[in-house]
Protein backbone atom coordinates (compact mmCIF):
# COMPACT_ATOMS: atom_id res chain seq x y z
CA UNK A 1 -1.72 -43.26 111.94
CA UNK A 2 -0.49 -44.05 115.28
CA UNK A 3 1.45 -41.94 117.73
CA UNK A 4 4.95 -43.58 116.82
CA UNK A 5 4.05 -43.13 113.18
CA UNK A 6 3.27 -39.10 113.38
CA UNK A 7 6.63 -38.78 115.09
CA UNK A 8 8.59 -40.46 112.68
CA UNK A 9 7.03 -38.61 109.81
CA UNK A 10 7.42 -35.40 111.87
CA UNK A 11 10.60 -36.12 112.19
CA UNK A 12 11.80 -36.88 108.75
CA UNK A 13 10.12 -33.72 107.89
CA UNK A 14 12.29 -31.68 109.78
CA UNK A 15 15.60 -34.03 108.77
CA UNK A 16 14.40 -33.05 105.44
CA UNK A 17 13.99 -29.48 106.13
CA UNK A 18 17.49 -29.54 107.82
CA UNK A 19 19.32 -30.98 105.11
CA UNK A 20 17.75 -29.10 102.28
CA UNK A 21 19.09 -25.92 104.31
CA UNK A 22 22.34 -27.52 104.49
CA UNK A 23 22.87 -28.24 101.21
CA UNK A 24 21.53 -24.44 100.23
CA UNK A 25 24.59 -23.50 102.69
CA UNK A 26 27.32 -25.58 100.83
CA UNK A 27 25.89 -24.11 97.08
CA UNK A 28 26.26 -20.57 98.06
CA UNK A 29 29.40 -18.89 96.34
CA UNK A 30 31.38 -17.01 98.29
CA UNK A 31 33.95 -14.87 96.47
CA UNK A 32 37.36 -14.84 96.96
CA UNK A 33 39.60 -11.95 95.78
CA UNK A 34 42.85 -13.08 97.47
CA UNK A 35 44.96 -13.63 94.79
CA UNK A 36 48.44 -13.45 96.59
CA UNK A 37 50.43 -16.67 96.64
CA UNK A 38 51.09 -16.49 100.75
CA UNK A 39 47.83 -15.12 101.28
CA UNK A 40 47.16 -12.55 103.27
CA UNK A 41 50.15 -10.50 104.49
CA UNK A 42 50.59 -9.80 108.25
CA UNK A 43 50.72 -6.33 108.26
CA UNK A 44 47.52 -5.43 106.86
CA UNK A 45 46.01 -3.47 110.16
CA UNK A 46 44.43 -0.39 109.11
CA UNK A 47 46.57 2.52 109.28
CA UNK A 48 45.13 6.36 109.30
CA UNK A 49 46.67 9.04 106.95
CA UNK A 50 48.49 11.56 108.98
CA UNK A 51 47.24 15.16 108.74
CA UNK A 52 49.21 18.35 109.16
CA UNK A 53 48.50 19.00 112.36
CA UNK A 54 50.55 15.27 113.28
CA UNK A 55 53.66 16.77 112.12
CA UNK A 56 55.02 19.86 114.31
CA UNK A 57 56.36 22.75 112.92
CA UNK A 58 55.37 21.90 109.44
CA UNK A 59 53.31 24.12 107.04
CA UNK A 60 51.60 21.53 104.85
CA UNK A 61 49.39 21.40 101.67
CA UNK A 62 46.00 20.21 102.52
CA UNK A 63 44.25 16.63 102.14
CA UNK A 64 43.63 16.60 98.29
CA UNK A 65 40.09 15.47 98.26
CA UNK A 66 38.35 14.22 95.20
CA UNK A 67 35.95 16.91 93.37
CA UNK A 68 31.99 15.90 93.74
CA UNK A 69 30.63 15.56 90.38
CA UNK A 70 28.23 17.57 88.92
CA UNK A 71 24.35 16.95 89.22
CA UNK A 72 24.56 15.49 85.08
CA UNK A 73 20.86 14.72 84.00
């Protein structure tokens, strides 16, 4: 083979190799869980839960946590 001829099969080798990674890309599924009709609504920053000690002069029940299952088997 001559020079020219190793170059072009190098490089439709690596056009090969390029678009069989591209077309991997495009078949991957990505989910999608928005169901709304608007999509996403604006306000959705993250907000923290306020603990007692945000609201003065207040005698509060605490957080309500969720109980830790027992070790079953």
């Amino acid at each position: 083979m001559t020079d020219i001829a190793r170059k072009e099969a190098k490089l439709a080798r690596e056009l090969a190799k390029v678009r069989s990674q591209r077309a991997a890309e495009d078949r991957a599924v990505r989910k999608n869980r928005d169901f709304s009709l608007g999509g996403l609504p604006p306000d959705t920053s993250h907000t923290p839960k306020r603990g007692s000690a945000d609201t003065p002069d207040a005698v509060q029940l605490p957080v309500k946590r969720r109980n830790r299952t027992e070790n079953k088997w």
